[in-house]
PDB file of N, CA and C in Angstrom:
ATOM      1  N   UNK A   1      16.675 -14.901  -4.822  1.00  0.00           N
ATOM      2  CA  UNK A   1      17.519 -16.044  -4.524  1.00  0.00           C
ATOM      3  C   UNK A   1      16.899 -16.896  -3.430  1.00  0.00           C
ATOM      4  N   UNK A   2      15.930 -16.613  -2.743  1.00  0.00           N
ATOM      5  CA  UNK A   2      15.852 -17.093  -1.482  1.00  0.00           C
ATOM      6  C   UNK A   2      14.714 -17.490  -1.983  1.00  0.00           C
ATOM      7  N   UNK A   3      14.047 -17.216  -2.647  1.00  0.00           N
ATOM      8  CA  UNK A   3      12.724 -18.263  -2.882  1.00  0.00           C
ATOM      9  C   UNK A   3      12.922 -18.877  -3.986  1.00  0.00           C
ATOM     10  N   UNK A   4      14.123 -19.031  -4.441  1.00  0.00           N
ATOM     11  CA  UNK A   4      14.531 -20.305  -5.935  1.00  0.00           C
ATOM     12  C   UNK A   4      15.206 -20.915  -4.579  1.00  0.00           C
ATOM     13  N   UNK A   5      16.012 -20.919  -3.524  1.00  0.00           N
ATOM     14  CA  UNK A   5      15.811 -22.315  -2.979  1.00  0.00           C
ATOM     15  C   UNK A   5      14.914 -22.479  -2.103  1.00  0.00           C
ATOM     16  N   UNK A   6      13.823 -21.772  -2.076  1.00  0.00           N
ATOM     17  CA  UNK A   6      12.504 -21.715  -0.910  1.00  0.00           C
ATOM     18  C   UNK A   6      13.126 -21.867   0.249  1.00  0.00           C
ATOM     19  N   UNK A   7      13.852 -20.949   0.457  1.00  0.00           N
ATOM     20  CA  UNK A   7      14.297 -20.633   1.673  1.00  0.00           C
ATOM     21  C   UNK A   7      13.451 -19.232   1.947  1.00  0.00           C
ATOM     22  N   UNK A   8      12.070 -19.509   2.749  1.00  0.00           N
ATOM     23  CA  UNK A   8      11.396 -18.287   2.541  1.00  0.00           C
ATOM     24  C   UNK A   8      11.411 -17.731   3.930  1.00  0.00           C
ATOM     25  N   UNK A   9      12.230 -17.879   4.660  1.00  0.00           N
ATOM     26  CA  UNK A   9      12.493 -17.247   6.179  1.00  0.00           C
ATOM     27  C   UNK A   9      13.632 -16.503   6.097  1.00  0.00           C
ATOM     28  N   UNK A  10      14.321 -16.107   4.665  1.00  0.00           N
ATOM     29  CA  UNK A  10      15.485 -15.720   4.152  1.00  0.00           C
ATOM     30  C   UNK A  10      14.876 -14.012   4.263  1.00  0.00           C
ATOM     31  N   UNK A  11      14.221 -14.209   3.229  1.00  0.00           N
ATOM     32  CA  UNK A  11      13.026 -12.881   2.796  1.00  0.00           C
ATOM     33  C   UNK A  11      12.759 -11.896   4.244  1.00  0.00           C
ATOM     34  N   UNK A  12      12.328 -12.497   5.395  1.00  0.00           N
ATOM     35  CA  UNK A  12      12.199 -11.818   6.325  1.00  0.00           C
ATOM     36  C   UNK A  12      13.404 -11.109   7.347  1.00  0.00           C
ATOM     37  N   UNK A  13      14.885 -11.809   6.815  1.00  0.00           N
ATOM     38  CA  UNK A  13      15.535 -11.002   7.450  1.00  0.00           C
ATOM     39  C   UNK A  13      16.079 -10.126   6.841  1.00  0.00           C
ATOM     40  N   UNK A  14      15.908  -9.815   5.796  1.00  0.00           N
ATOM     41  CA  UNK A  14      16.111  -8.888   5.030  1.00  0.00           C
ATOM     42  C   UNK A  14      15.261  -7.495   5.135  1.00  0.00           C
ATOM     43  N   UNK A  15      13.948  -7.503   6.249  1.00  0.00           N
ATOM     44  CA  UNK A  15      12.909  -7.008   6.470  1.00  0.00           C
ATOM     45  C   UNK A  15      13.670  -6.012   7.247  1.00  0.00           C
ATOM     46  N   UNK A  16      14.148  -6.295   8.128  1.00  0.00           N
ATOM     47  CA  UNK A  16      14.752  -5.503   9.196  1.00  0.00           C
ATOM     48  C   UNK A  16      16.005  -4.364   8.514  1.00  0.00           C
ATOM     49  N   UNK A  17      16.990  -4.834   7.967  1.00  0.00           N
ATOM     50  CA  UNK A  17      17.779  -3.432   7.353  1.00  0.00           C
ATOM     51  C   UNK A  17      17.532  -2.678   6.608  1.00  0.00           C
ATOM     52  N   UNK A  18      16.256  -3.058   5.828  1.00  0.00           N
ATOM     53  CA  UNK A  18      15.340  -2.562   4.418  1.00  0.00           C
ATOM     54  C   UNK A  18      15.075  -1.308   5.205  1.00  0.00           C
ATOM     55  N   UNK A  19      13.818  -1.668   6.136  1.00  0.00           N
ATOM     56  CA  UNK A  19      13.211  -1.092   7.495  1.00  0.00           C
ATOM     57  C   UNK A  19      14.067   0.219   7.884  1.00  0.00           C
ATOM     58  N   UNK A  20      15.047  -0.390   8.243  1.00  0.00           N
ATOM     59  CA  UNK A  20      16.296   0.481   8.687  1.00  0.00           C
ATOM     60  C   UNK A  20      17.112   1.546   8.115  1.00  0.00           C
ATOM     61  N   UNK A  21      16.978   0.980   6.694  1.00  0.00           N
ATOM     62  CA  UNK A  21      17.511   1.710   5.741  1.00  0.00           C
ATOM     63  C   UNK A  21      16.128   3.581   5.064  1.00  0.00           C
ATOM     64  N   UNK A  22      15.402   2.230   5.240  1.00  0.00           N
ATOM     65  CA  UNK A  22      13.942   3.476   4.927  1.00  0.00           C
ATOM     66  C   UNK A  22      14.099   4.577   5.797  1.00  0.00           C
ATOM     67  N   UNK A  23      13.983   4.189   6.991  1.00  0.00           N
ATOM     68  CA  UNK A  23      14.407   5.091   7.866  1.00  0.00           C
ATOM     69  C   UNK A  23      14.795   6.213   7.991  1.00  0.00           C
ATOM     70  N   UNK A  24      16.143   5.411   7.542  1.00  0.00           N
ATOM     71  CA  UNK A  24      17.607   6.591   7.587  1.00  0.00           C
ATOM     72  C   UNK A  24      17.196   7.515   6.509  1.00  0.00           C
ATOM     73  N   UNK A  25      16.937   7.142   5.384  1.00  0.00           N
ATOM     74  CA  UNK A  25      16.540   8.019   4.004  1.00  0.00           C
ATOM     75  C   UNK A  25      15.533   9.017   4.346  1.00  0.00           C
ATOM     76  N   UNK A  26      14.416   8.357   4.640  1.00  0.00           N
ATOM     77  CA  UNK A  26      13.419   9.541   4.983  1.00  0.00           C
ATOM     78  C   UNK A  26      14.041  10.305   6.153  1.00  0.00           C
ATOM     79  N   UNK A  27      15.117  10.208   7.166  1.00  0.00           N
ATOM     80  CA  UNK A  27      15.420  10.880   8.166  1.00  0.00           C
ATOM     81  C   UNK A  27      15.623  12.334   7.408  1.00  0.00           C
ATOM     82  N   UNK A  28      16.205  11.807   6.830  1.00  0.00           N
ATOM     83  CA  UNK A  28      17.134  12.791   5.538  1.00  0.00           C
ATOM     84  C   UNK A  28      16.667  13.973   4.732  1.00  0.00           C
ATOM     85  N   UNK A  29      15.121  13.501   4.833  1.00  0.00           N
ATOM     86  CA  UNK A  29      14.256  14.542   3.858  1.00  0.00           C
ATOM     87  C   UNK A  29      14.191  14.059   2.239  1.00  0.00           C
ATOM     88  N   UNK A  30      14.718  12.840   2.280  1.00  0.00           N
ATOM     89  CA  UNK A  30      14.433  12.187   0.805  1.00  0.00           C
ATOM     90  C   UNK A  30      13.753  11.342   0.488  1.00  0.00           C
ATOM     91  N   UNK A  31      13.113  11.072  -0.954  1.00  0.00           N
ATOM     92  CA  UNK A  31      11.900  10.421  -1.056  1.00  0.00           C
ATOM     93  C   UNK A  31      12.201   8.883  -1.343  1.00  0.00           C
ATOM     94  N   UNK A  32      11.912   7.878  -0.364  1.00  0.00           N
ATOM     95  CA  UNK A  32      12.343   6.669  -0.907  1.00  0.00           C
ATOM     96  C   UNK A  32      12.232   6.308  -2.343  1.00  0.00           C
ATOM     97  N   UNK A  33      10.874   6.708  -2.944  1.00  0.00           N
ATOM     98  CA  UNK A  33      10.114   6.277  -4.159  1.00  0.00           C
ATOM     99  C   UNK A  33      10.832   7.170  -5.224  1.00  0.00           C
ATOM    100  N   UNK A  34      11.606   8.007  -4.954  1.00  0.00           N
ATOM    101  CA  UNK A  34      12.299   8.782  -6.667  1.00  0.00           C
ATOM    102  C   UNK A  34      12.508   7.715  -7.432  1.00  0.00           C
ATOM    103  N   UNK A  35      12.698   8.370  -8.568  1.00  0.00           N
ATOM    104  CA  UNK A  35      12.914   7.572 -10.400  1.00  0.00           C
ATOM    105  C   UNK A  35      14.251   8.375 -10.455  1.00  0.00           C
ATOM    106  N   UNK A  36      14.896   9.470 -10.062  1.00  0.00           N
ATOM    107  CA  UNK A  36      16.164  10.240 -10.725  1.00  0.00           C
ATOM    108  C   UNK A  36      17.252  10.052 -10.064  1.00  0.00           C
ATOM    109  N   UNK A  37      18.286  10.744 -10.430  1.00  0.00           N
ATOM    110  CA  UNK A  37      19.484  10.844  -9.653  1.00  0.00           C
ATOM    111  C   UNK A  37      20.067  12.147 -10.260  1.00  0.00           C
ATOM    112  N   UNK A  38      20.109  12.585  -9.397  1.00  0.00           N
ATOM    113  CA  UNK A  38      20.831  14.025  -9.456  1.00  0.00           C
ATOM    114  C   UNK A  38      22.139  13.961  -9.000  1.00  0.00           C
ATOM    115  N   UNK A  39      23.325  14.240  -9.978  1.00  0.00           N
ATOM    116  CA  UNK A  39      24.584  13.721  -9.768  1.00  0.00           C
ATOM    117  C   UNK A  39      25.182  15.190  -8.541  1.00  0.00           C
ATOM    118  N   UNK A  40      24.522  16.546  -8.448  1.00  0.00           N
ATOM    119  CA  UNK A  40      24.782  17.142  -7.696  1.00  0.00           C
ATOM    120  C   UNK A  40      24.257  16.688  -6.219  1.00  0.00           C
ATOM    121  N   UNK A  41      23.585  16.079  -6.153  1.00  0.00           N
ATOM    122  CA  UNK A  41      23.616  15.267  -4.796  1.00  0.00           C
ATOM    123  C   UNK A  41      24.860  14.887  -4.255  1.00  0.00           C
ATOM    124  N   UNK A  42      25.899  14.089  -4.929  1.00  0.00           N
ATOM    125  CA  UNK A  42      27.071  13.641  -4.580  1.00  0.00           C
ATOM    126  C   UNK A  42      27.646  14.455  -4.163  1.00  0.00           C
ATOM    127  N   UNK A  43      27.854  16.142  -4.222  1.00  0.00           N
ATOM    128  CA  UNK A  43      28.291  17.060  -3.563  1.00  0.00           C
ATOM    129  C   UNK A  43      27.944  17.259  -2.494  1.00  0.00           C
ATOM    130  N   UNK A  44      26.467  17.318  -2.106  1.00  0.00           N
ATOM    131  CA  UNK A  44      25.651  17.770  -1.053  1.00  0.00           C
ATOM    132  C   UNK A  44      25.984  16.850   0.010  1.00  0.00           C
ATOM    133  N   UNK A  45      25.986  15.245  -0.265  1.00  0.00           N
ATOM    134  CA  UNK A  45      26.651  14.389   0.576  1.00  0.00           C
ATOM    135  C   UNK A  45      27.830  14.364   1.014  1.00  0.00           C
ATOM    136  N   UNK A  46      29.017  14.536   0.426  1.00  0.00           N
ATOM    137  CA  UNK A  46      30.000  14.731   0.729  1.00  0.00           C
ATOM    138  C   UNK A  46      30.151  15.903   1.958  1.00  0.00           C
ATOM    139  N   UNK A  47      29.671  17.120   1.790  1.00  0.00           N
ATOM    140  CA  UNK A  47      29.550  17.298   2.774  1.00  0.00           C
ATOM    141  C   UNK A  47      29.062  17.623   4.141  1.00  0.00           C
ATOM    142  N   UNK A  48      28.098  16.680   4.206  1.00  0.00           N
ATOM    143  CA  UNK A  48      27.593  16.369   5.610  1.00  0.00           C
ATOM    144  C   UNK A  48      28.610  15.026   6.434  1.00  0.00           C
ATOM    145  N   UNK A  49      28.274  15.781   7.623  1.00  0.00           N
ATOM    146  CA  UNK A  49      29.328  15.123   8.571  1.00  0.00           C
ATOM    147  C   UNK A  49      29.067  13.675   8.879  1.00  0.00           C
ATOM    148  N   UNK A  50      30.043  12.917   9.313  1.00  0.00           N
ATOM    149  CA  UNK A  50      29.380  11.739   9.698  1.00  0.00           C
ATOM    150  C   UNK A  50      29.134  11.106  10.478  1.00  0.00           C
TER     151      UNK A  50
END
């Protein structure tokens, strides 16, 4: 969206929670780059604290 109105300083703030988000995931012990979803995950999340 941001470069169909070349708003290309859009793109970079989006850099920062991406960033942030990577983060948190790998904090986690998970692989940003998976292809699957393992619906027993949704268990495993549930319960960790928050």
């Amino acid at each position: 969206m941001h470069r169909l109105e070349n708003n290309e300083g859009g793109i970079s703030e989006l850099r920062k929670p991406m960033q942030s988000l990577l983060v948190k995931i790998e904090e986690l012990g998970l692989d940003p780059e998976q292809t699957r979803f393992d619906p027993a995950w949704i268990d495993a999340v549930k319960q960790l604290k928050p």
